[in-house]
Protein backbone atom coordinates (compact mmCIF):
# COMPACT_ATOMS: atom_id res chain seq x y z
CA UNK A 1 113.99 129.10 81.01
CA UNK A 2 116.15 128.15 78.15
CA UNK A 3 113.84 126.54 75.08
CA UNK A 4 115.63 123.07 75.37
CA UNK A 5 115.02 122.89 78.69
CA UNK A 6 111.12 124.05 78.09
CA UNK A 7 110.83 121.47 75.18
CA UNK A 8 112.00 118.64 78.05
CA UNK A 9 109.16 120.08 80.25
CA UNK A 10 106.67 120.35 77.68
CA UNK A 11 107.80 116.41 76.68
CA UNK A 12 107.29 115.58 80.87
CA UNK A 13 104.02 117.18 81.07
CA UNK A 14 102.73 115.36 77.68
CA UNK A 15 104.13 112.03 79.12
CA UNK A 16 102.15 112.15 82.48
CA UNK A 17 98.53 112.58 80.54
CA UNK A 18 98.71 109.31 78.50
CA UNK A 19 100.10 107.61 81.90
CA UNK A 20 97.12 109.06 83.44
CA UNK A 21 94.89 107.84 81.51
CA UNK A 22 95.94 104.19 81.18
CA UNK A 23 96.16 103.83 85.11
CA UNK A 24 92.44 104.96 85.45
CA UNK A 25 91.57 102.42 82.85
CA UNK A 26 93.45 99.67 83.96
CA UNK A 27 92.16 100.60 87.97
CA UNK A 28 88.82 100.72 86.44
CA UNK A 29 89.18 97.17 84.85
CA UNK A 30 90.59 95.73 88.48
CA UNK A 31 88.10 97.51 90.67
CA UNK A 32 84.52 97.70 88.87
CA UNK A 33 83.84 94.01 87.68
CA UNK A 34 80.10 94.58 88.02
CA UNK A 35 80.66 97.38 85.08
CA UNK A 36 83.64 95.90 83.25
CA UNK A 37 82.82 92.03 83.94
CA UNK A 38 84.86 90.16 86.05
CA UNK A 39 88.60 88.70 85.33
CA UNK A 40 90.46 85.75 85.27
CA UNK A 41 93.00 85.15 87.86
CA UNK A 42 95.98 85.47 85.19
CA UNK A 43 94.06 88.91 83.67
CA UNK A 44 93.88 90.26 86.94
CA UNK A 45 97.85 89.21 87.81
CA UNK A 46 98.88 90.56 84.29
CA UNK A 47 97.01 94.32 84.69
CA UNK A 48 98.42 94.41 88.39
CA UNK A 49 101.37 94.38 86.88
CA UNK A 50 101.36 96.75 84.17
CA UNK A 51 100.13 98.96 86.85
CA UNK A 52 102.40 98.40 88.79
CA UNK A 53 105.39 99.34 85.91
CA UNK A 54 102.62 102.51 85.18
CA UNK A 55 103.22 103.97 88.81
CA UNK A 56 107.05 103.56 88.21
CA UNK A 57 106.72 104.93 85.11
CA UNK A 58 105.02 108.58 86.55
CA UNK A 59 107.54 108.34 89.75
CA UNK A 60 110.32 108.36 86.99
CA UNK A 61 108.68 111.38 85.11
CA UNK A 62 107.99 112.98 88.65
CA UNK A 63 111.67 112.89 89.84
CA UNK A 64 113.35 113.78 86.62
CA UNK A 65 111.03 116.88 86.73
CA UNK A 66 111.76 117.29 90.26
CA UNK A 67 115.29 116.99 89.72
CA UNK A 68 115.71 119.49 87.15
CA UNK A 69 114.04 121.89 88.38
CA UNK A 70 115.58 121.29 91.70
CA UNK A 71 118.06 124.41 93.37
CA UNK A 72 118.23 125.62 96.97
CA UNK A 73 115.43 128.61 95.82
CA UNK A 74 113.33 126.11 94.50
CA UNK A 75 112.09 124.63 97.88
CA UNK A 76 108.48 124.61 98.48
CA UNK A 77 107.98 124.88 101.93
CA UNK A 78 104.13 123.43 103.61
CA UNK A 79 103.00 122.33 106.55
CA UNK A 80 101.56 118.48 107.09
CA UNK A 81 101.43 115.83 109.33
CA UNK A 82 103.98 113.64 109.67
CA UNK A 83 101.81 110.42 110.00
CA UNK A 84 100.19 111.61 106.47
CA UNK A 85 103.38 111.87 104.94
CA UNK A 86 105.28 108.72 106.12
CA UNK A 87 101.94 106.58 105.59
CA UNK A 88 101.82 107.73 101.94
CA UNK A 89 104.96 106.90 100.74
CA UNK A 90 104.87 103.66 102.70
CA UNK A 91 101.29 102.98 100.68
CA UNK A 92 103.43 104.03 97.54
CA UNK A 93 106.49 101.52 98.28
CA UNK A 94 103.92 99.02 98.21
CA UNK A 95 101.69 99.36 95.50
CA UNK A 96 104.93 98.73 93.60
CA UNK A 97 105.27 95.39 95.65
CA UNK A 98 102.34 94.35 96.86
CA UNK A 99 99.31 95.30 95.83
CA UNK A 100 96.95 93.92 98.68
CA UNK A 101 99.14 95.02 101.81
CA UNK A 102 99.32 98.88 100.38
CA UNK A 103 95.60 98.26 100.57
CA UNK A 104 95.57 97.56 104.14
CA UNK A 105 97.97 99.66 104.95
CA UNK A 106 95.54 103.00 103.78
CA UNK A 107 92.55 101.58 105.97
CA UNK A 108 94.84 101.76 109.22
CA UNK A 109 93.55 104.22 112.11
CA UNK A 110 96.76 103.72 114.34
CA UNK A 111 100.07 103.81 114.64
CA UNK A 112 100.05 100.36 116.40
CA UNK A 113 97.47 98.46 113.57
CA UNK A 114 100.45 99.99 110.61
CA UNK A 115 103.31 98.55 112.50
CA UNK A 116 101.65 95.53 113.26
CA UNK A 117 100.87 94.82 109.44
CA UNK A 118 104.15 96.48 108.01
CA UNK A 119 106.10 94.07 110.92
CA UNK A 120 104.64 90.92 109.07
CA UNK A 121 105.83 92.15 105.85
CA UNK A 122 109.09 92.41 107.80
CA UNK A 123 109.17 96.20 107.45
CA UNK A 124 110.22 97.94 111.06
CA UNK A 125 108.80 101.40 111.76
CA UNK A 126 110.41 102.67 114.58
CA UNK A 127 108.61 106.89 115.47
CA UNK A 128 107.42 108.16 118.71
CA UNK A 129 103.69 108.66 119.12
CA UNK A 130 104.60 112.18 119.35
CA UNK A 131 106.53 113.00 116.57
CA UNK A 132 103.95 110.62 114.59
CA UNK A 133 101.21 113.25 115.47
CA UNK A 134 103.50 116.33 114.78
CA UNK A 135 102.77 118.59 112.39
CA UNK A 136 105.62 120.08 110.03
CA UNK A 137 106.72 122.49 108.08
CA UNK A 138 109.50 121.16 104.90
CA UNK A 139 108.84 120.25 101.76
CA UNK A 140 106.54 117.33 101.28
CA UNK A 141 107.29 116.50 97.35
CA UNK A 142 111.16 115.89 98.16
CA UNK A 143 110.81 114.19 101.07
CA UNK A 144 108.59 111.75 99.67
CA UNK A 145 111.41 111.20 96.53
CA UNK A 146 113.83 111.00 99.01
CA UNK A 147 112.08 108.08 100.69
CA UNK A 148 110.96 106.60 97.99
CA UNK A 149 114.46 106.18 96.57
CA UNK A 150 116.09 104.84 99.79
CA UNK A 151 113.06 102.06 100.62
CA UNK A 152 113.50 101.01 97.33
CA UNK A 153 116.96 100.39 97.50
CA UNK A 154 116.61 98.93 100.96
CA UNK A 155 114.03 96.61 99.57
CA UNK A 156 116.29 95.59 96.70
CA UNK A 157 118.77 94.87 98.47
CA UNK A 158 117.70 93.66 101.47
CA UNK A 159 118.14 89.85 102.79
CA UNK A 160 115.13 89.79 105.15
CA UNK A 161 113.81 93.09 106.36
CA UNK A 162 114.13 96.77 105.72
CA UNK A 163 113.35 99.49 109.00
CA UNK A 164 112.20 103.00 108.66
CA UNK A 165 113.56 104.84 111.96
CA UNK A 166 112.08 108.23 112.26
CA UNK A 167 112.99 111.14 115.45
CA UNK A 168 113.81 114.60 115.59
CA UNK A 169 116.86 116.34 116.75
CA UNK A 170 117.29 120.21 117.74
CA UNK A 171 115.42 121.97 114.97
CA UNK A 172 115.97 118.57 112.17
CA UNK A 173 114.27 115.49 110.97
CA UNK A 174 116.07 112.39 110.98
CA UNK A 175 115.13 109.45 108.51
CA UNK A 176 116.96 106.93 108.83
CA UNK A 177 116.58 103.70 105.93
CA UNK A 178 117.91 100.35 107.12
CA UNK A 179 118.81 96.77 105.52
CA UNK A 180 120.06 93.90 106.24
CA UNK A 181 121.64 93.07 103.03
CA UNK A 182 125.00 92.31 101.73
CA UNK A 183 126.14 96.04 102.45
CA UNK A 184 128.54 98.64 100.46
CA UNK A 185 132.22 98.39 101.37
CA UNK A 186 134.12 101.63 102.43
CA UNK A 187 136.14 101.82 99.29
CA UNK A 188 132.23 102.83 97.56
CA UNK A 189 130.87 104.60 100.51
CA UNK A 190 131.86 108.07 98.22
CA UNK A 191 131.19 106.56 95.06
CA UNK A 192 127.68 105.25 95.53
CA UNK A 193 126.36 109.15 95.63
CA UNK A 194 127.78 110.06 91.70
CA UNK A 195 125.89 109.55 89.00
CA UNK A 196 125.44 106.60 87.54
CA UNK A 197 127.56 104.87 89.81
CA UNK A 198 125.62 101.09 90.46
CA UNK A 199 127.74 98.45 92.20
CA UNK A 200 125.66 95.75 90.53
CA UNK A 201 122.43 95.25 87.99
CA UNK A 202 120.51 92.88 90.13
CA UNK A 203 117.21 92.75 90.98
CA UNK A 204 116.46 90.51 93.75
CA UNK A 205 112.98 91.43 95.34
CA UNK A 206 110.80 91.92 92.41
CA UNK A 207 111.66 96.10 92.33
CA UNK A 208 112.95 97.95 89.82
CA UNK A 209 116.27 100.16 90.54
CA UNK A 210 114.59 102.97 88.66
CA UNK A 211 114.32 106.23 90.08
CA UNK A 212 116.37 109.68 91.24
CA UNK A 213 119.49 107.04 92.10
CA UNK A 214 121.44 108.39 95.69
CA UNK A 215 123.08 110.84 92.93
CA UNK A 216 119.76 112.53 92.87
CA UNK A 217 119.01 111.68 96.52
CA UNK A 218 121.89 113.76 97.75
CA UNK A 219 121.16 117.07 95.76
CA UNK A 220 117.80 117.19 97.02
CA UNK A 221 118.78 116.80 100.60
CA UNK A 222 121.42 119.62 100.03
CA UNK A 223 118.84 121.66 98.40
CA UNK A 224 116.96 121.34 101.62
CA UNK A 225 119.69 123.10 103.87
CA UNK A 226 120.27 118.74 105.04
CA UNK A 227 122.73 116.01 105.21
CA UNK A 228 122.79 112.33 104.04
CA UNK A 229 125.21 109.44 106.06
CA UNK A 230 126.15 106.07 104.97
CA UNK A 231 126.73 103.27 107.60
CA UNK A 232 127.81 100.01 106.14
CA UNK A 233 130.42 97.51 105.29
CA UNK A 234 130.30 94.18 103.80
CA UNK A 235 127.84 91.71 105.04
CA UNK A 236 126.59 94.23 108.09
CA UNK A 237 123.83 95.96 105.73
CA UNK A 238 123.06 99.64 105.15
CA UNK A 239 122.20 102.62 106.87
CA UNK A 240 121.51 105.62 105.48
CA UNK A 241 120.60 108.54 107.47
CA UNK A 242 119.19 111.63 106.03
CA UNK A 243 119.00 114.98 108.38
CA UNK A 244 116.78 117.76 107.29
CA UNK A 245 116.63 120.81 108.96
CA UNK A 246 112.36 121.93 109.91
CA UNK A 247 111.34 124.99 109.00
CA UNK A 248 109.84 127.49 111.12
């Protein structure tokens, strides 16, 4: 490892402590009135947001890390449950967006009860009761980043609902992250997956376009032996499906 690029780890690592640290206070200050005393209304709405902008904070620091460090040789391979994973990064999405839902969202026991609340937020989970249950072997960390990137574009962009579609294919994993938003014309279908290519600086649902970007998206799917498709045009929405191959 070359020193600049060991200072820039040192400097990620030393970031995520303070983070740390300031999430478990503010947490504590939310969740233990008895021992802190109990908040105002605005107190409470001003701390859920800094915590909020904390948690994008460490998923910034996480991907950057993630992304430099990322090659084809660098893929770390474990087994988990699909359900665990997709329910995670789901309960992520929306700690960054709403607070109480990710809350119900990590008591669920079934498939059926997280559709049902996730279908009022106008989020569509679409996965067979099978493939929910399945256990797999890929690498958890990038999948997660990958997800997390595309919901929250989804979310930004979307006019009134975003779907997660989930199945399986051969020997691959298909994701697939939908919207119903103003969609990408052809001419940026290419374009979109450079770096720092943004069609626009809005920020229409209350989420941050922070993160790994589809630039950062796509070499982590390549790193992972997959594939990533656009399907849009403009006013019909996006749809971008991401194929990963499961490892025996």
């Amino acid at each position: 490892m070359s020193r600049e690029r060991l200072k820039l780890e040192l400097l990620y690592h030393d970031i995520k402590g303070p983070l740390a640290i300031v999430e478990t206070g503010i947490s504590s200050l939310l969740n233990k009135p008895s021992q802190f005393g109990p908040l105002t209304a605005q107190q409470e709405k001003v701390l859920q947001r800094i915590l909020r902008n904390i948690k994008i904070a460490q998923n910034l620091v996480d991907d950057t890390l993630e992304l430099r460090r990322s090659e084809p040789a660098a893929v770390t391979v474990k087994s988990v449950v699909l359900s665990e994973l997709i329910t995670a990064i789901i309960v992520e999405i929306f700690d960054l967006i709403h607070v109480a839902v990710a809350g119900k969202i990590k008591a669920v026991k079934t498939l059926a009860e997280l559709k049902q609340i996730l279908e009022r937020e106008n989020f569509f989970l679409t996965i067979g009761a099978a493939l929910w249950a399945q256990k797999i072997s890929i690498d958890e960390k990038k999948v997660k980043q990958i997800l997390r990137n595309l919901l929250i574009n989804a979310i930004k962009f979307r006019n009134t609902k975003v779907a997660l579609e989930v199945d399986e294919s051969d020997y691959d994993l298909l994701f697939s992250v939908i919207d119903d938003g103003r969609g990408i014309p052809p001419v940026y279908h290419d374009k979109i997956f450079e770096g720092y290519f943004q069609m626009d600086d809005q920020d229409e649902n209350g989420i941050r376009g922070h993160g790994l970007g589809l630039a950062g998206v796509l070499i982590l799917v390549e790193d992972m032996g997959g594939s990533i498709v656009l399907e849009s045009d403009v006013e019909k929405g996006a749809k971008f499906t991401v194929r990963l191959p499961i490892t025996e």
